[in-house]
C-alpha atoms as a PDB file:
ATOM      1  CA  UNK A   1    -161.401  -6.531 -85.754  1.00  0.00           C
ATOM      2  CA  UNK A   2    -158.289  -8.594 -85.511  1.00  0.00           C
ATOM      3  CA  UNK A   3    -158.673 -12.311 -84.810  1.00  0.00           C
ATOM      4  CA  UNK A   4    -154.984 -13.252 -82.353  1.00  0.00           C
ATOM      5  CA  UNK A   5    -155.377 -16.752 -83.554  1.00  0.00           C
ATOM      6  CA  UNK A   6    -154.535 -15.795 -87.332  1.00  0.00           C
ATOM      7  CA  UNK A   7    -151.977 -13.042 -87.014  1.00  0.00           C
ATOM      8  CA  UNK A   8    -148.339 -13.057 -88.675  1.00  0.00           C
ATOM      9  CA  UNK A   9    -145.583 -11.824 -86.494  1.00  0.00           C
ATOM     10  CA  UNK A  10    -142.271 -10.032 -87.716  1.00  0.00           C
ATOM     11  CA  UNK A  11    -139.008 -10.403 -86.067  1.00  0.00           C
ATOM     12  CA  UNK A  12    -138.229  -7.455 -83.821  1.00  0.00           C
ATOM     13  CA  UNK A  13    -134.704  -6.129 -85.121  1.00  0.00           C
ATOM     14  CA  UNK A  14    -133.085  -6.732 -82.045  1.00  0.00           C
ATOM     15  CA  UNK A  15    -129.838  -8.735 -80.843  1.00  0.00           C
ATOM     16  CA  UNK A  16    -130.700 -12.384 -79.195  1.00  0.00           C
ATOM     17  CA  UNK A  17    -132.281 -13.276 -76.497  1.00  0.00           C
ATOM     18  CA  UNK A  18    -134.486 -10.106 -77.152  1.00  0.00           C
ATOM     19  CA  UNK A  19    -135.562 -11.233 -81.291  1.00  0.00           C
ATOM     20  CA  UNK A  20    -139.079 -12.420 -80.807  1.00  0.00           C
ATOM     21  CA  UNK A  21    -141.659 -12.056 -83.033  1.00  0.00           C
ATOM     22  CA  UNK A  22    -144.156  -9.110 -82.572  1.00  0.00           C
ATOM     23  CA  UNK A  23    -147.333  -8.066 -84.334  1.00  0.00           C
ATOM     24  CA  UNK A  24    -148.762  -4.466 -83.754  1.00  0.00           C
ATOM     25  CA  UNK A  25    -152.288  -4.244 -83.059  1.00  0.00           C
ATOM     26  CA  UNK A  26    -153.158  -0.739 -82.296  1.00  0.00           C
ATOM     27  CA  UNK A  27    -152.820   1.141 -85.285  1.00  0.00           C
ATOM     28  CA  UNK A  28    -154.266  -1.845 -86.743  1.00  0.00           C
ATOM     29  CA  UNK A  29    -157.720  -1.527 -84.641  1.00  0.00           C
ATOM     30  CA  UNK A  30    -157.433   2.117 -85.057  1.00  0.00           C
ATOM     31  CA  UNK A  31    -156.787   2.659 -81.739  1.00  0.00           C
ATOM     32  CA  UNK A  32    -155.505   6.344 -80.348  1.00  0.00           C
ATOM     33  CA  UNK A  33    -155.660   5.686 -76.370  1.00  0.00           C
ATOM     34  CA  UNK A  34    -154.221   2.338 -76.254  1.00  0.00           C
ATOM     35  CA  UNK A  35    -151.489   0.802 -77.790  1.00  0.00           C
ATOM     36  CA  UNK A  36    -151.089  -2.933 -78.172  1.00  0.00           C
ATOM     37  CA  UNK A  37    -148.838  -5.435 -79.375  1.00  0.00           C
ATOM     38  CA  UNK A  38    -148.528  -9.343 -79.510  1.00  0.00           C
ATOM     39  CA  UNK A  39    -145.190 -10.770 -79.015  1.00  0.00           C
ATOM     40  CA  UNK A  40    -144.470 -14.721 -79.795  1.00  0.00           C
ATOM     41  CA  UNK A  41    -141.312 -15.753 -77.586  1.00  0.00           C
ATOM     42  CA  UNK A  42    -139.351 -18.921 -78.466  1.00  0.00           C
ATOM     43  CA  UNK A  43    -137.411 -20.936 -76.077  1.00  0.00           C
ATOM     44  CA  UNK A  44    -135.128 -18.997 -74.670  1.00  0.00           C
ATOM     45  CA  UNK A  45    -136.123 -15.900 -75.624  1.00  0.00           C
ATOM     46  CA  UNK A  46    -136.756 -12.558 -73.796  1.00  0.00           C
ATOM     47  CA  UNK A  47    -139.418  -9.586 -74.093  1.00  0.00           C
ATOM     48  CA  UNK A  48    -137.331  -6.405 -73.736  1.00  0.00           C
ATOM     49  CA  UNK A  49    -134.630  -5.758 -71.069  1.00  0.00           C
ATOM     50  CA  UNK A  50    -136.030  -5.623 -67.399  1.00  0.00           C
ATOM     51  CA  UNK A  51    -137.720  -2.207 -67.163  1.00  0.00           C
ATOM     52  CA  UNK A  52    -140.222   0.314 -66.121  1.00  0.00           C
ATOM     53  CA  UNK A  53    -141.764   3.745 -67.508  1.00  0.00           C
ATOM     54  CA  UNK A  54    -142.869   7.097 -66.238  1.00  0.00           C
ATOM     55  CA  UNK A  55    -145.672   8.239 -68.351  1.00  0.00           C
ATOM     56  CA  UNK A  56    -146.821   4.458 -69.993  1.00  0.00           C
ATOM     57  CA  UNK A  57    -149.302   2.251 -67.966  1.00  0.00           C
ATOM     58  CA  UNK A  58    -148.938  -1.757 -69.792  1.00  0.00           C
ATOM     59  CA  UNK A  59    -150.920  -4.948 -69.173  1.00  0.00           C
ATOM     60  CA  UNK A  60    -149.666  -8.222 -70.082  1.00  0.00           C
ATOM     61  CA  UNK A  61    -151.947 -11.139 -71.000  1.00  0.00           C
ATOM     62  CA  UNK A  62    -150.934 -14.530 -71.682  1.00  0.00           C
ATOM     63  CA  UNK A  63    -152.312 -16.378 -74.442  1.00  0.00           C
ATOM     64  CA  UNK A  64    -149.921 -19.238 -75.056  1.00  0.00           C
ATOM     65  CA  UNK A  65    -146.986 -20.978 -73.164  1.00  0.00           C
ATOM     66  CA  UNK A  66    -145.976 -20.496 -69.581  1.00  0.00           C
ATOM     67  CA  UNK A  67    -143.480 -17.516 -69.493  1.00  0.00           C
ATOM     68  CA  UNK A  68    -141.626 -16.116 -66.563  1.00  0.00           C
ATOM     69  CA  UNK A  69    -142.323 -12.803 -65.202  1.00  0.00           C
ATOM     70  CA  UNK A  70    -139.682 -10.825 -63.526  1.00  0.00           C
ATOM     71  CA  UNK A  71    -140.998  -8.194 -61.074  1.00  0.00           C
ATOM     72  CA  UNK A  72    -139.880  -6.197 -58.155  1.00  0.00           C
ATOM     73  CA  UNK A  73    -140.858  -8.906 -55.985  1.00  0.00           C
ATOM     74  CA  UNK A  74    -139.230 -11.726 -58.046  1.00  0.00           C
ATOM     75  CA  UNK A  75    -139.819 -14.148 -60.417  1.00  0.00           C
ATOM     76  CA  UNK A  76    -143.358 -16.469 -60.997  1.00  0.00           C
ATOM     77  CA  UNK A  77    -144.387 -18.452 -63.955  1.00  0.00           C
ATOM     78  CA  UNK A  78    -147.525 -17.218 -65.525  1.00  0.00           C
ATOM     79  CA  UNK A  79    -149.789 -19.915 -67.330  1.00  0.00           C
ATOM     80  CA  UNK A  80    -152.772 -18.819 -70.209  1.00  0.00           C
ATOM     81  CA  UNK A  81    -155.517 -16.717 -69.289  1.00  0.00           C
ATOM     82  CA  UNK A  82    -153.004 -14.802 -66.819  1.00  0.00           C
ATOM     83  CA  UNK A  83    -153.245 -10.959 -66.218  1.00  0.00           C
ATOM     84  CA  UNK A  84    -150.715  -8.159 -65.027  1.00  0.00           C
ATOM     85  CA  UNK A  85    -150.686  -4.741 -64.441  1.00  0.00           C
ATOM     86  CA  UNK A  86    -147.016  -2.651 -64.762  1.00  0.00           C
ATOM     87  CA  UNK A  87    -148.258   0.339 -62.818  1.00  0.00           C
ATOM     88  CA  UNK A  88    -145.992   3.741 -63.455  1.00  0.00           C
ATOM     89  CA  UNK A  89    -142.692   3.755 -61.749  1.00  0.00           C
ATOM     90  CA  UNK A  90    -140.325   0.913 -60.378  1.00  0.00           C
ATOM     91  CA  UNK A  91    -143.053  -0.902 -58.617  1.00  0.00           C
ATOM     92  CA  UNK A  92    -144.308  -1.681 -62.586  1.00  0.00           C
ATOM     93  CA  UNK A  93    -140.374  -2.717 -63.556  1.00  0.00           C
ATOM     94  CA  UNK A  94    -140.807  -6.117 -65.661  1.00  0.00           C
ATOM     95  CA  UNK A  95    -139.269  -8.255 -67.932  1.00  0.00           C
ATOM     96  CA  UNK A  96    -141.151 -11.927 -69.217  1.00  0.00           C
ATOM     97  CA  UNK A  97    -138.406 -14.618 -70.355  1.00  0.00           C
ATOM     98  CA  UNK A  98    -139.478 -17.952 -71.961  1.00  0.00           C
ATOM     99  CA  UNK A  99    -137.443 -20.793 -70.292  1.00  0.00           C
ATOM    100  CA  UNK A 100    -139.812 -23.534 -71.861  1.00  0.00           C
ATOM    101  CA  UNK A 101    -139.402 -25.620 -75.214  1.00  0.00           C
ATOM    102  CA  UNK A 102    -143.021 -24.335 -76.236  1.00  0.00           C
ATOM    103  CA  UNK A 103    -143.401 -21.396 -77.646  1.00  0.00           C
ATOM    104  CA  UNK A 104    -145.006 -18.774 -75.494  1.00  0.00           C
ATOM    105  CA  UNK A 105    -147.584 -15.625 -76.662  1.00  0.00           C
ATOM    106  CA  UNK A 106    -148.204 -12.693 -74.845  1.00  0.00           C
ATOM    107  CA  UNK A 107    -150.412  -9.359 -75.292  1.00  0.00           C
ATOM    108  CA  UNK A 108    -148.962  -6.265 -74.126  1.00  0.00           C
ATOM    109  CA  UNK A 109    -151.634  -3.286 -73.813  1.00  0.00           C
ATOM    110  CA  UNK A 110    -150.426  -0.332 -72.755  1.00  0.00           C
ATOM    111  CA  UNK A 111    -151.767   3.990 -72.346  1.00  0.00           C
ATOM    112  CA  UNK A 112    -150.326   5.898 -74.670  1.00  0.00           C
ATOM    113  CA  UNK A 113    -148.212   9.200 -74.081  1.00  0.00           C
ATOM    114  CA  UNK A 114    -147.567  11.905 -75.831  1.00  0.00           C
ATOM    115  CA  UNK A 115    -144.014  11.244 -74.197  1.00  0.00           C
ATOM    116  CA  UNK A 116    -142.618   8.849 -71.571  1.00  0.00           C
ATOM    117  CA  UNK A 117    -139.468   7.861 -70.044  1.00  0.00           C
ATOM    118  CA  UNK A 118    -138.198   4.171 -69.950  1.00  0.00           C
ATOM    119  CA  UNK A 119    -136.031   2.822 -67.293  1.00  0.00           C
ATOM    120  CA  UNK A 120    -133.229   0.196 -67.210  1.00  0.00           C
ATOM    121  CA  UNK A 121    -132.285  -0.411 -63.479  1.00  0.00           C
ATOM    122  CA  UNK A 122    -130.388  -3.599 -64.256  1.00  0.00           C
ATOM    123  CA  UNK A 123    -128.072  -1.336 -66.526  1.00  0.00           C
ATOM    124  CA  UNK A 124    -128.396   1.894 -65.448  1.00  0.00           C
ATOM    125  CA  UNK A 125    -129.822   3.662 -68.516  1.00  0.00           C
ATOM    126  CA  UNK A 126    -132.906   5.935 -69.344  1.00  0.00           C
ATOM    127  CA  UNK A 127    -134.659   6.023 -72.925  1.00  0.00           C
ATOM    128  CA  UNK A 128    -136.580   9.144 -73.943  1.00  0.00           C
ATOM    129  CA  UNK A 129    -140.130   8.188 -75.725  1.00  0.00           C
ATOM    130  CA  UNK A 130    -141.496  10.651 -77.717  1.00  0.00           C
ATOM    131  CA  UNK A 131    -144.463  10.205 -79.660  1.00  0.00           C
ATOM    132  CA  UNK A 132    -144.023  10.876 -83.409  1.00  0.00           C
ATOM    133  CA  UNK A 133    -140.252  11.658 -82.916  1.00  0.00           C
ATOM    134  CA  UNK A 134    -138.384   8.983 -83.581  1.00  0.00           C
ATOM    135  CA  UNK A 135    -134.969  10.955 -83.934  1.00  0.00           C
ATOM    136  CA  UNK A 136    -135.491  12.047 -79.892  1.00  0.00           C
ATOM    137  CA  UNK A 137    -135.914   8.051 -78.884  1.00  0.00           C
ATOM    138  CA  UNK A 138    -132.288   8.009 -77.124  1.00  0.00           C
ATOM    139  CA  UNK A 139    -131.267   6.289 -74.545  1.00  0.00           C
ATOM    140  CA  UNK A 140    -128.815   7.293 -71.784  1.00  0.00           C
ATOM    141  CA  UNK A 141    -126.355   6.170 -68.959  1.00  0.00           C
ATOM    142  CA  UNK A 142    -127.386   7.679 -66.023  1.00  0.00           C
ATOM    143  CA  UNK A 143    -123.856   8.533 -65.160  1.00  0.00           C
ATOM    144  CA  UNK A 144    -123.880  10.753 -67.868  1.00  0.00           C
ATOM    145  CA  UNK A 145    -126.424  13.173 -66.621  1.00  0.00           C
ATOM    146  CA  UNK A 146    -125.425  16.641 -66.439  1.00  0.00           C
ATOM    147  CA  UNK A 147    -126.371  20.075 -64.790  1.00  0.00           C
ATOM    148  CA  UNK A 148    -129.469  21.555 -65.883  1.00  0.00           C
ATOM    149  CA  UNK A 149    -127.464  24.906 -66.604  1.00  0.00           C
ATOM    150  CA  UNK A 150    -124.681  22.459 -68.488  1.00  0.00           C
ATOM    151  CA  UNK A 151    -123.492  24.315 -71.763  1.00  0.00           C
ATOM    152  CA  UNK A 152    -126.241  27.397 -71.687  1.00  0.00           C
END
């Protein structure tokens, strides 16, 4: 059991806006069908570059702050107590921002895969997500995709 009102976040080694603190749960719980992870967000700070996946399912629940959700169909400001869904595929594509001087805390839960796919539309990349491989988690341009038959 893992009370959210007592946990200790890390900093997520990543370049600002996207540095926000984050504190696995999963492993934690002992979980092997769900993965989850609480993120704290400062002002101004952003949870991962607008995206979607092929092969992940993710909720987000809001337990502090008022963050902004970016979706397909926009952007809305999401209060405590809030729920999403990022369904497969660009109609889950998301990114939360927090534009507020509080800070905000959200709980991502999400399926896990064996392997997924993540996509960037705003830049144009693709990340490969295998489980258990971290030397195959690359990410790619899409405009440098080649031929199946390319080099065989």
């Amino acid at each position: 059991m893992i009370n959210l009102g007592s946990i200790s976040f890390a900093r997520i080694d990543a370049r600002p806006p996207f540095d926000c603190g984050s504190a696995p749960l999963g492993e934690r719980l002992g979980a092997r069908l769900l993965g989850g992870t609480c993120y704290e967000l400062a002002a101004g700070q952003q949870l991962f570059p607008y995206h979607y996946h092929h092969g992940v399912e993710e909720w987000l629940i809001v337990l502090a702050g008022t963050p902004m959700l970016r979706g397909p169909d926009g952007e809305r400001r999401l209060r405590p107590g809030d729920v999403t869904c990022f369904p497969l595929g660009p109609d889950g594509a998301h990114t939360v921002h927090n534009r507020d001087a509080a800070t905000a805390r959200v709980l991502m839960l999400s399926t896990r895969a064996d392997a997924s796919v993540s996509v960037y539309p705003d830049s144009g990349k693709l990340g490969t997500r295998p489980a258990g491989q971290p030397a195959d988690r690359l990410n790619f341009r899409r405009q440098d995709a080649v031929d199946y038959w390319s080099g065989e």
